[in-house]
Protein backbone atom coordinates (compact mmCIF):
# COMPACT_ATOMS: atom_id res chain seq x y z
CA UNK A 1 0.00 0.00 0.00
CA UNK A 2 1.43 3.67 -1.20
CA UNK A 3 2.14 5.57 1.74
CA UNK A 4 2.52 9.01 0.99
CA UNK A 5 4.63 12.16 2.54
CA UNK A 6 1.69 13.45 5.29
CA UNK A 7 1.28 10.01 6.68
CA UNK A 8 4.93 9.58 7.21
CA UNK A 9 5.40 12.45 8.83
CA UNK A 10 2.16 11.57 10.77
CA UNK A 11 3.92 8.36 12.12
CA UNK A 12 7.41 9.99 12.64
CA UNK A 13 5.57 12.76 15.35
CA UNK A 14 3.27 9.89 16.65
CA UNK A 15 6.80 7.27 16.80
CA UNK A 16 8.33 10.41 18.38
CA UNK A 17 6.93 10.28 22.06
CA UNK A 18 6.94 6.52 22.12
CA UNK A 19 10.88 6.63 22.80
CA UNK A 20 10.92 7.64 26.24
CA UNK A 21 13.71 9.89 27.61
CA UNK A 22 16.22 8.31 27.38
CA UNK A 23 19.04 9.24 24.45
CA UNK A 24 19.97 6.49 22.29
CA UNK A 25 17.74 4.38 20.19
CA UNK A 26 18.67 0.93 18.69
CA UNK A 27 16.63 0.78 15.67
CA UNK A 28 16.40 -2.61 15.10
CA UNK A 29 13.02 -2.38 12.87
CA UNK A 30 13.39 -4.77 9.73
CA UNK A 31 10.78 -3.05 8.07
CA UNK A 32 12.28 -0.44 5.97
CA UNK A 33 9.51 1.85 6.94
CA UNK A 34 9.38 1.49 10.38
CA UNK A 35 12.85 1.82 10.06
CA UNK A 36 12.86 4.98 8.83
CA UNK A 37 10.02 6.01 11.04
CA UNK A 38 12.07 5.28 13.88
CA UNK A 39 15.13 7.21 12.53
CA UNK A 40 12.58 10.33 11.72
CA UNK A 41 11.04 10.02 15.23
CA UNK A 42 14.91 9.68 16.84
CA UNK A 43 15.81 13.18 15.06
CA UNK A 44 12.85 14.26 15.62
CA UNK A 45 13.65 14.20 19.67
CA UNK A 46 16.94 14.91 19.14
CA UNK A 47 17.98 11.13 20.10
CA UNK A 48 21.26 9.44 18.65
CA UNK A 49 20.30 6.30 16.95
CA UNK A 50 22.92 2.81 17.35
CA UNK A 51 23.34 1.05 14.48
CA UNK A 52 26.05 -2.11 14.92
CA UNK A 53 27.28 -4.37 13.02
CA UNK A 54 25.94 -7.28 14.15
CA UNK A 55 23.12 -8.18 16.97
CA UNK A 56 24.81 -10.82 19.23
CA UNK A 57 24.03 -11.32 22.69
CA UNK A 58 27.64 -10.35 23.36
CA UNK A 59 27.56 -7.11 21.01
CA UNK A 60 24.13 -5.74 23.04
CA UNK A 61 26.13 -5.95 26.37
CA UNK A 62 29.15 -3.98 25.01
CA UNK A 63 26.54 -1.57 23.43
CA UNK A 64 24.80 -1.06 27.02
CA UNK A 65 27.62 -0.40 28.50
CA UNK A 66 28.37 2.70 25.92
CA UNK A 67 25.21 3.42 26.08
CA UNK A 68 23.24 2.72 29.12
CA UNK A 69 19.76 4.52 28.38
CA UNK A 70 19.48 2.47 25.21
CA UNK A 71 16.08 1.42 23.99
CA UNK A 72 15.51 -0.96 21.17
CA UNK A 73 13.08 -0.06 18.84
CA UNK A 74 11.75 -3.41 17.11
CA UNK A 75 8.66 -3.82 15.13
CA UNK A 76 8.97 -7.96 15.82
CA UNK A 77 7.08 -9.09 18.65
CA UNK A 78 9.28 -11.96 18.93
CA UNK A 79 12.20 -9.85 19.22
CA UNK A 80 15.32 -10.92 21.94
CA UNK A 81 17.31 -8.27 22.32
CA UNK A 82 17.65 -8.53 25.81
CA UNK A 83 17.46 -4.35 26.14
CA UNK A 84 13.91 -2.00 27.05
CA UNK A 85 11.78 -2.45 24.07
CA UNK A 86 9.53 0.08 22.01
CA UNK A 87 7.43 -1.68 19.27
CA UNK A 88 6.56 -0.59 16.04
CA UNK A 89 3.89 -0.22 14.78
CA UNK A 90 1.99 -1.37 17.90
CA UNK A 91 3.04 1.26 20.65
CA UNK A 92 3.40 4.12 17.92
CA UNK A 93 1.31 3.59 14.58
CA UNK A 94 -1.86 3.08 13.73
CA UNK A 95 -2.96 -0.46 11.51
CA UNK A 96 -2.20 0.16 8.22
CA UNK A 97 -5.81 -1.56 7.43
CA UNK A 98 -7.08 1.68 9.64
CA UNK A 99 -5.19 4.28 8.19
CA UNK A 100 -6.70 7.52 7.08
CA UNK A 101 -4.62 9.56 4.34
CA UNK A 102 -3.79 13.33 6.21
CA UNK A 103 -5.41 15.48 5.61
CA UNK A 104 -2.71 17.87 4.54
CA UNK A 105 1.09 18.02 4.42
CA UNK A 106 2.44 18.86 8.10
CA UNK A 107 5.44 21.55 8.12
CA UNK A 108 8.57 19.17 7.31
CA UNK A 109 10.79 19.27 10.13
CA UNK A 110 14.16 21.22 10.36
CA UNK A 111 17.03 19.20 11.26
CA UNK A 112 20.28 21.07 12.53
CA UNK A 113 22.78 19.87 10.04
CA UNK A 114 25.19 19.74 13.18
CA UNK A 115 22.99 17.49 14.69
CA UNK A 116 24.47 14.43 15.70
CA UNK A 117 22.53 12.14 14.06
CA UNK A 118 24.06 8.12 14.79
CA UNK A 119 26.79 6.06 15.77
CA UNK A 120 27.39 3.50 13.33
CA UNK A 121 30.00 0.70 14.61
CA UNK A 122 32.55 -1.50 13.41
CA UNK A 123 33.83 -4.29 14.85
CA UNK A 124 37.30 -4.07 16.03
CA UNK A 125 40.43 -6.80 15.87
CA UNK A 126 39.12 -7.61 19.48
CA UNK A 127 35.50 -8.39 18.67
CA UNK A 128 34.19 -4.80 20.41
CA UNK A 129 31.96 -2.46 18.69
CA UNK A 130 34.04 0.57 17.27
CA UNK A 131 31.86 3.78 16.97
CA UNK A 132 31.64 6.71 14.96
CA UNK A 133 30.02 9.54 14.72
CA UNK A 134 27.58 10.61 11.94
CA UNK A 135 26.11 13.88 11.72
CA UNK A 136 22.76 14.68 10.06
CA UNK A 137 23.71 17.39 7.66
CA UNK A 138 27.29 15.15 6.42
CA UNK A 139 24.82 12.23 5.61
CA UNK A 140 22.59 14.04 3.79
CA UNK A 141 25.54 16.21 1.56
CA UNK A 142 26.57 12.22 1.29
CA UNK A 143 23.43 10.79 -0.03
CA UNK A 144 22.83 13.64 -2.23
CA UNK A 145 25.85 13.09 -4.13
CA UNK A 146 24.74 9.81 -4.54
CA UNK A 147 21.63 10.70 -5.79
CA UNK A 148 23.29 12.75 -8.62
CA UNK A 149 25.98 9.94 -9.46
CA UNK A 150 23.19 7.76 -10.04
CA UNK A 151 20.77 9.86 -11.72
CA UNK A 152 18.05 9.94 -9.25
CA UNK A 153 17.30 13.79 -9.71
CA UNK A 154 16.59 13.20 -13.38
CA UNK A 155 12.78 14.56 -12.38
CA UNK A 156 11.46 10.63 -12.73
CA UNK A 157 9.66 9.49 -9.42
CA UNK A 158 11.97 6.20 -9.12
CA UNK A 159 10.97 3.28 -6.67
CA UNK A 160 14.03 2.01 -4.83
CA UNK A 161 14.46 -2.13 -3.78
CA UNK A 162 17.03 -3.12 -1.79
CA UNK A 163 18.62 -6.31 -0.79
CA UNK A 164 20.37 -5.16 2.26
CA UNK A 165 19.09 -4.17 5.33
CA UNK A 166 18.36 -0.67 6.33
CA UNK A 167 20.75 -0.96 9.32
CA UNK A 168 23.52 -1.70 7.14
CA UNK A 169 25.29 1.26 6.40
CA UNK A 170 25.28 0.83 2.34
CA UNK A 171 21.66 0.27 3.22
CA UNK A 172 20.97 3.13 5.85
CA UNK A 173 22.26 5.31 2.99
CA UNK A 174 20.96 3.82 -0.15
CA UNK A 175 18.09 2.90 0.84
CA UNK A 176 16.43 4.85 3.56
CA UNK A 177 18.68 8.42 3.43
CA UNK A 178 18.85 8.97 -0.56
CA UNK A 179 14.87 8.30 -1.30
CA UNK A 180 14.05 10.40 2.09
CA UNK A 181 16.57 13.24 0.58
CA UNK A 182 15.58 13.56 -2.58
CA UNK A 183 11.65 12.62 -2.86
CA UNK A 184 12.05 9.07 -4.34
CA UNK A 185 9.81 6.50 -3.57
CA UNK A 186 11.55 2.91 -1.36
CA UNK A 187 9.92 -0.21 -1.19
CA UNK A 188 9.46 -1.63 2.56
CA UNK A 189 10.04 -4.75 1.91
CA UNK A 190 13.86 -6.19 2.43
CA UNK A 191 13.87 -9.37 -0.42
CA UNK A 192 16.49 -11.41 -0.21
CA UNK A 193 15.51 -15.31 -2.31
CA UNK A 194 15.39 -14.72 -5.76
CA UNK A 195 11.95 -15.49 -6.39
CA UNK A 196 11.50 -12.34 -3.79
CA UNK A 197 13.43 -10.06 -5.46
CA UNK A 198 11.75 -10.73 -8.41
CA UNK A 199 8.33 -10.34 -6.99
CA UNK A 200 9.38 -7.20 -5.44
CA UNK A 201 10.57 -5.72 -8.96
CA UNK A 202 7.45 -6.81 -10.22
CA UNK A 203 4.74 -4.91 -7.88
CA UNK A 204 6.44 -1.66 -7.75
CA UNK A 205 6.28 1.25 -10.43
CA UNK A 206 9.21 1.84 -12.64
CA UNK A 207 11.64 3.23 -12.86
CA UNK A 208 13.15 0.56 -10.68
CA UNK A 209 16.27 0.70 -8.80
CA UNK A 210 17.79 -2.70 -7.17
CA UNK A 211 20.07 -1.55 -4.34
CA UNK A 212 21.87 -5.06 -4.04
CA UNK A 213 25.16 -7.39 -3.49
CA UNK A 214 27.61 -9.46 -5.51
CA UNK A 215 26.07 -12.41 -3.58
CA UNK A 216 22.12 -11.50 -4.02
CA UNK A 217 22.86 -10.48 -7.80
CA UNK A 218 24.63 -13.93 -8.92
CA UNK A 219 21.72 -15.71 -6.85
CA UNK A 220 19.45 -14.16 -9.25
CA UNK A 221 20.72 -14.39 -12.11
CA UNK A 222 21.44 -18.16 -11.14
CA UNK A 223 17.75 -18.50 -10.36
CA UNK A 224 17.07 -18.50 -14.30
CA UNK A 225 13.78 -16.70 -13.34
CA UNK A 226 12.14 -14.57 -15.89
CA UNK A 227 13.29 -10.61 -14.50
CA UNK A 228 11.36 -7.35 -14.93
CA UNK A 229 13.47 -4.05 -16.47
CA UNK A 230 15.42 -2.11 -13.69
CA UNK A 231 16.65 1.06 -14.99
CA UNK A 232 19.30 1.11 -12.50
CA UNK A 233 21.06 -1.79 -10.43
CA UNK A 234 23.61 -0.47 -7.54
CA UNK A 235 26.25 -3.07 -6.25
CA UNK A 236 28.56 -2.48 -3.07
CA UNK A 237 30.25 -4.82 -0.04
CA UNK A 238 32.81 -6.10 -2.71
CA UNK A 239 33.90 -5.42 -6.13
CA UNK A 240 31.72 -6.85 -8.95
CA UNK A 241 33.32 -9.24 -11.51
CA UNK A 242 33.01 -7.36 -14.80
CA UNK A 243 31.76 -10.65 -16.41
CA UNK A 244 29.24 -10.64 -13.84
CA UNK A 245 28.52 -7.21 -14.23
CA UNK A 246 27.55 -7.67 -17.57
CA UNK A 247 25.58 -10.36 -17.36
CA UNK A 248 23.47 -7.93 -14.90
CA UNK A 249 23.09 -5.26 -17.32
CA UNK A 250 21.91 -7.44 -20.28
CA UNK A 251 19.39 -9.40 -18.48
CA UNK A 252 17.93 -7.21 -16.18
CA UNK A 253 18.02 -4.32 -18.93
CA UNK A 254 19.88 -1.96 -16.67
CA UNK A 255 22.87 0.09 -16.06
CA UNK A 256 25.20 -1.53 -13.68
CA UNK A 257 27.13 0.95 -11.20
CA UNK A 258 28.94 0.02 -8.23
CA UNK A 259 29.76 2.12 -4.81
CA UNK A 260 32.74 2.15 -2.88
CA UNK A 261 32.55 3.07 0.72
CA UNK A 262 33.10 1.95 4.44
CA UNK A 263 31.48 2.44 7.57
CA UNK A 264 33.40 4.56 8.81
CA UNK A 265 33.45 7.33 5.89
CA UNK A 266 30.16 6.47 4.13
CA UNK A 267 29.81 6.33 0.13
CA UNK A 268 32.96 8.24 -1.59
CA UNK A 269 32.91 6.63 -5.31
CA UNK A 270 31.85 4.91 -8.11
CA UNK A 271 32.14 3.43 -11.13
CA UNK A 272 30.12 1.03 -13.93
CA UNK A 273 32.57 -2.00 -14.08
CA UNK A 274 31.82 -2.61 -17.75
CA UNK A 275 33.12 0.22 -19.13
CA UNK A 276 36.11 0.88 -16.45
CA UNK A 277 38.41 0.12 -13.54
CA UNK A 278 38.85 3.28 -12.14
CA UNK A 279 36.27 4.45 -9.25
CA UNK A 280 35.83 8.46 -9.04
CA UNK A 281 35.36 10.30 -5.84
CA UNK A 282 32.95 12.08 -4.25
CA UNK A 283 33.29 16.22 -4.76
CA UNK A 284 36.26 17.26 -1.79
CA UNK A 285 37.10 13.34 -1.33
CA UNK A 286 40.75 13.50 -1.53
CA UNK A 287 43.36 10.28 -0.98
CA UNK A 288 45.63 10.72 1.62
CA UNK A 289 49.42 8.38 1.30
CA UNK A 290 51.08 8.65 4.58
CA UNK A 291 53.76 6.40 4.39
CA UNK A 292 52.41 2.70 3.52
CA UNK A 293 48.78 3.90 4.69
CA UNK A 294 46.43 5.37 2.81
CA UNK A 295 43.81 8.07 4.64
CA UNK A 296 40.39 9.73 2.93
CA UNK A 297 39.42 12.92 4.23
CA UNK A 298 37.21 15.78 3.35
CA UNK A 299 34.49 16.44 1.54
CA UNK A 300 31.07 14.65 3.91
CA UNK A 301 34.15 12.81 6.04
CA UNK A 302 33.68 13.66 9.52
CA UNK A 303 37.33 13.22 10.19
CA UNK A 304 40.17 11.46 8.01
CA UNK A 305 39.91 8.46 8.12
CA UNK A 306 42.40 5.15 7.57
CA UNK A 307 41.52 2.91 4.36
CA UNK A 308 42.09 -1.15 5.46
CA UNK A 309 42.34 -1.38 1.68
CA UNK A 310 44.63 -1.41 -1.33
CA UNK A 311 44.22 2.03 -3.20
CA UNK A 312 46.51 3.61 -5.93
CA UNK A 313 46.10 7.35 -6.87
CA UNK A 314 45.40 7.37 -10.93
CA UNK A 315 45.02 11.36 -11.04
CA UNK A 316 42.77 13.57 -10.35
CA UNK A 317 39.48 12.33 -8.60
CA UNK A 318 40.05 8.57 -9.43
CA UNK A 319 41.99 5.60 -8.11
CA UNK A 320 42.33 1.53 -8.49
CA UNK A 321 41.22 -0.52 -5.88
CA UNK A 322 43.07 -3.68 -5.27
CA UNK A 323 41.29 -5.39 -2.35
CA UNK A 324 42.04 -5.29 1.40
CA UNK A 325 45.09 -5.33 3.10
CA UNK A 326 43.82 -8.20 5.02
CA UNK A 327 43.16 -10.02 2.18
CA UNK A 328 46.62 -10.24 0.65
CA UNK A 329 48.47 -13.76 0.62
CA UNK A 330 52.30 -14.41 0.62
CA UNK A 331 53.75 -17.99 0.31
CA UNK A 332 56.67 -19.08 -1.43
CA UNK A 333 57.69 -15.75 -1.99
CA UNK A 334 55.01 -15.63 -4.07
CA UNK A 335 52.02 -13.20 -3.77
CA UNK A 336 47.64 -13.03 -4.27
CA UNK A 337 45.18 -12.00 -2.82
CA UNK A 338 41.76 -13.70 -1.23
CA UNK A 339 39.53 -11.34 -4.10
CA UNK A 340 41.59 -12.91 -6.97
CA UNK A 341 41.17 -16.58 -5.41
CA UNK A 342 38.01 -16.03 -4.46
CA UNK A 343 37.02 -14.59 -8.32
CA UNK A 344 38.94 -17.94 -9.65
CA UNK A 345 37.57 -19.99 -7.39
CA UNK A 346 33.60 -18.71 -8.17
CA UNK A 347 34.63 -18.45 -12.17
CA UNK A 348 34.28 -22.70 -11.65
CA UNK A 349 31.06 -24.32 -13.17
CA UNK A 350 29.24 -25.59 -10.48
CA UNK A 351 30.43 -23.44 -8.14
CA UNK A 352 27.04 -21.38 -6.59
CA UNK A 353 29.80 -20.39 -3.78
CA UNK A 354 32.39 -20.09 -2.02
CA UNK A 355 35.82 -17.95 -0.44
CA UNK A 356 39.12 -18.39 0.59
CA UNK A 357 40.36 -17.75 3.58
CA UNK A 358 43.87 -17.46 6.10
CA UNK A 359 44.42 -20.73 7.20
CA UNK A 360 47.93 -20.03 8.65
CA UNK A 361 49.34 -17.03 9.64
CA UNK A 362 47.45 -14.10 8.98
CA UNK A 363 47.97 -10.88 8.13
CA UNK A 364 49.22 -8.69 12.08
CA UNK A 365 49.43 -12.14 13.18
CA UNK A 366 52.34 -12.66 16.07
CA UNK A 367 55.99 -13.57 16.20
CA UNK A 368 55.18 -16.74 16.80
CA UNK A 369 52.37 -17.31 14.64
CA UNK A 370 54.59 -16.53 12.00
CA UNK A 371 57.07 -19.23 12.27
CA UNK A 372 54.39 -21.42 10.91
CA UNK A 373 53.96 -21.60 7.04
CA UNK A 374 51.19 -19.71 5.91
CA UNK A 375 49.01 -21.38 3.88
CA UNK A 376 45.01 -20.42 2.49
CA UNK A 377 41.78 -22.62 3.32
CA UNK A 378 38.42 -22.64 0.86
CA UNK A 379 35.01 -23.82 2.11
CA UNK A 380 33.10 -24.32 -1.38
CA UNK A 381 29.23 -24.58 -1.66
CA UNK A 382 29.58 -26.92 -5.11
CA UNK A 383 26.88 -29.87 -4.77
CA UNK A 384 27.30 -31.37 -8.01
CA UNK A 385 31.31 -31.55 -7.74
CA UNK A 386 33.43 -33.03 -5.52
CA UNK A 387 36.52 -31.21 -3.83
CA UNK A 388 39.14 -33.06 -5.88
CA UNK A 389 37.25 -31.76 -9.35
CA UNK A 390 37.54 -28.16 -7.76
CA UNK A 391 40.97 -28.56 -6.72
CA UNK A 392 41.66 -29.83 -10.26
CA UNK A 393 39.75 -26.76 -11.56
CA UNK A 394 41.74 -24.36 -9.62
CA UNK A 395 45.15 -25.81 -10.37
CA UNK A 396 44.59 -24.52 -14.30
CA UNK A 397 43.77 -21.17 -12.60
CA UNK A 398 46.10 -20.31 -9.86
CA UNK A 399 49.52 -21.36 -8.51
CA UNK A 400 50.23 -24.35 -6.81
CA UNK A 401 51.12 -22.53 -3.46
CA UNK A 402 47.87 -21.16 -3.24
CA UNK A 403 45.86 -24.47 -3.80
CA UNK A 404 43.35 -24.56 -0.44
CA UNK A 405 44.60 -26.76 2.29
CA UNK A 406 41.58 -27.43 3.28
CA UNK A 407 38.75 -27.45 0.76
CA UNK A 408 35.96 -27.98 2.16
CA UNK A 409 32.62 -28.79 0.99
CA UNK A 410 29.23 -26.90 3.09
CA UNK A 411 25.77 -26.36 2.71
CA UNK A 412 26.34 -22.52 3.03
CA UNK A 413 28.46 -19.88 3.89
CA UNK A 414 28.14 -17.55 6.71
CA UNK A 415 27.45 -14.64 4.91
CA UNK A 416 25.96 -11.61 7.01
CA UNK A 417 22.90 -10.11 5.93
CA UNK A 418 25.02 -7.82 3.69
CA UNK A 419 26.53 -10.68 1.90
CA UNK A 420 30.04 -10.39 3.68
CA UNK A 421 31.92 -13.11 4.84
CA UNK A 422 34.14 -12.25 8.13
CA UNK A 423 37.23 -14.38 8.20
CA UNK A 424 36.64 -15.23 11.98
CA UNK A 425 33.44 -16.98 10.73
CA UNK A 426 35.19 -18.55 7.82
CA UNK A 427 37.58 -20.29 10.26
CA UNK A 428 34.55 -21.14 12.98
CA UNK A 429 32.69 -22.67 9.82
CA UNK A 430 36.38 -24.80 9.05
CA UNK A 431 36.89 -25.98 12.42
CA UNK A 432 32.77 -26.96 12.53
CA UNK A 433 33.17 -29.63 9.46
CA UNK A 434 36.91 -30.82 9.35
């Protein structure tokens, strides 16, 4: 059901005094929507909303203890976060069976650009939550950006999917921020099977746009399922294979771009991978080299900021990425990196999926970890091949030293709801089936 400007704002002033006193809000709504009702109604009181990388038991403690008012905003009624609980739409909104439309547009709030808007976190080496701090007005001069790299202030009323949830940074600004900043339409709904996606596509108004993954994007076009047009498909969380990019653009119709970001600086570039390498920057981006480190700062940055990946200047605005630091692999003398493996090792017919990962020593590993050979690991979700066909496969792709020891074969990998794969997991998953 449409829900138009009036009514949202209705549910943002309504959402508003359901959050209590305290000051931080963990909006854990999985309903884009309420999501974003929850993030109007948090600005709207001038409350800081936590958004974390992950929910784990563990992760809510740590997050109590940097926040202690916390409330958790949920719009399950199953939900366990063991923290005080608002619900959505329940405590806040009225049944969208009972809805009236308002009767007018309401005077759009004014948000202090300085306002301090939400912590987003990483997770640390240690496992901790990592926070920093996003203002309101740097998000928006973010998203905005975005919207003009991708055309979405072309005067065309677009409808925006996405594949990644709303509390995902990529997602919190794709998906939630751009549409609310620049008076496009987003779809509630959070898709993730194929036959979903597709569904979704299908009962929305074009122009589409798929805000989506590597991983959700070679699903579907694995699926073989019959796709509607999408003017415009957006890819981010890893770099797109430019024979998979392609595929994208001819059978969903569309123009392919991807966005490079992190949490910790937002968006800052893009490119379309089937027509170049090089990813520009956003307006007053700049690339900082400080010795073997490279920094971003400027621009919608809140502060500079390190880079945990491989980066080379190629004038002007633009660079090369070549994959994390973390991801790079010496043995023998001999160097890769986990992307390249991982793009051989996915290239294999048969493969639906699978990643390498540090089996030895890994990269700001100890002393003494070091004095053991380092050597790479693969868990492979293949279920018409066995592990000596893919280790066959991969020896006319790659060198020898970098042949997986193990390969393993799994149901699944234990991607997050982003699509990444954490190396900790990786190894958990290992140690689980060997």
């Amino acid at each position: 059901m449409p829900i138009e400007a009036s009514q949202f704002l209705a549910d943002v002033a309504r959402a508003a005094g359901a959050l209590g006193d305290g000051h931080h809000v963990l909006n854990a709504c999985a309903d884009r929507y309420h999501f974003a009702v929850g993030l109007g109604a948090s600005l709207l009181s001038g409350k800081v909303s936590l958004l974390p990388a992950t929910r784990t038991a563990e992760v809510m403690r740590q997050l109590q203890a940097f926040a202690p008012d916390v409330v958790c905003l949920t719009d399950e009624a199953d939900c366990d976060i063991a923290l005080p609980r608002v619900r959505l739409p329940a405590a806040a909104l009225p049944p969208a069976s009972g809805r009236e439309p308002a009767a007018k547009l309401a005077p759009i709030p004014q948000i202090d650009p300085a306002a301090h808007a939400a912590w987003v976190f990483t997770s640390g080496s240690t496992g901790a939550p990592v926070p920093h701090r996003k203002s309101f007005g740097r998000l928006i001069d973010c998203v905005r950006e975005e919207a003009r790299r991708l055309s979405l202030l072309d005067g065309r009323a677009h409808t925006i999917i996405a594949t990644v949830p709303a509390q995902h940074m990529y997602g919190f600004e794709s998906s939630v921020l751009a549409p609310l900043a620049t008076g496009n339409a987003f779809c509630a709904e959070r898709p993730f099977y194929p036959a979903d996606i597709r569904s979704v596509l299908a009962a929305v108004p074009a122009p589409r746009v798929l805000i989506s993954t590597p991983i959700h994007l070679r699903a579907l076009l694995g699926s073989g399922l019959e796709l509607p047009e999408v003017a415009l498909t957006v890819s981010s969380t890893a770099p797109l294979a430019g024979s998979l990019a392609a595929e994208v653009e001819e059978r969903l119709r569309t123009t392919l771009l991807e966005i490079y970001g992190s949490t910790e600086t937002g968006e800052i570039a893009t490119r379309r991978p089937t027509r170049e390498t090089e990813w520009r920057l956003w307006p007053g981006v700049r690339l900082e080299p400080r010795g073997s480190e490279t920094w971003a700062a400027g621009g919608h940055i809140e502060e500079p900021t390190r880079m945990w990946d491989v980066l080379e200047p190629a004038g002007g605005d633009r660079f090369l990425l070549h994959g994390r630091l973390a991801d790079l692999v010496n043995i023998a003398g001999k160097r890769s990196s986990l992307a390249y493996l991982n793009h051989q090792l996915n290239a294999i017919p048969g493969v639906e999926d699978g990643a390498f990962f540090h089996a030895g020593a890994s990269p700001g590993a100890s002393r003494a970890a070091a004095t053991h050979e380092p050597r790479v690991g693969a868990c492979v979700v293949a279920p018409g091949l066995s592990a000596a066909q893919i280790l066959a496969a991969l020896r006319e792709r790659i060198d020898p030293v970098f042949l997986p020891r193990p390969l393993l074969l799994v149901a699944s990998l234990p991607r997050t709801p982003a699509g990444k794969l954490p190396q900790e997991a990786l190894r958990a998953l290992a140690a689980s089936v060997s």
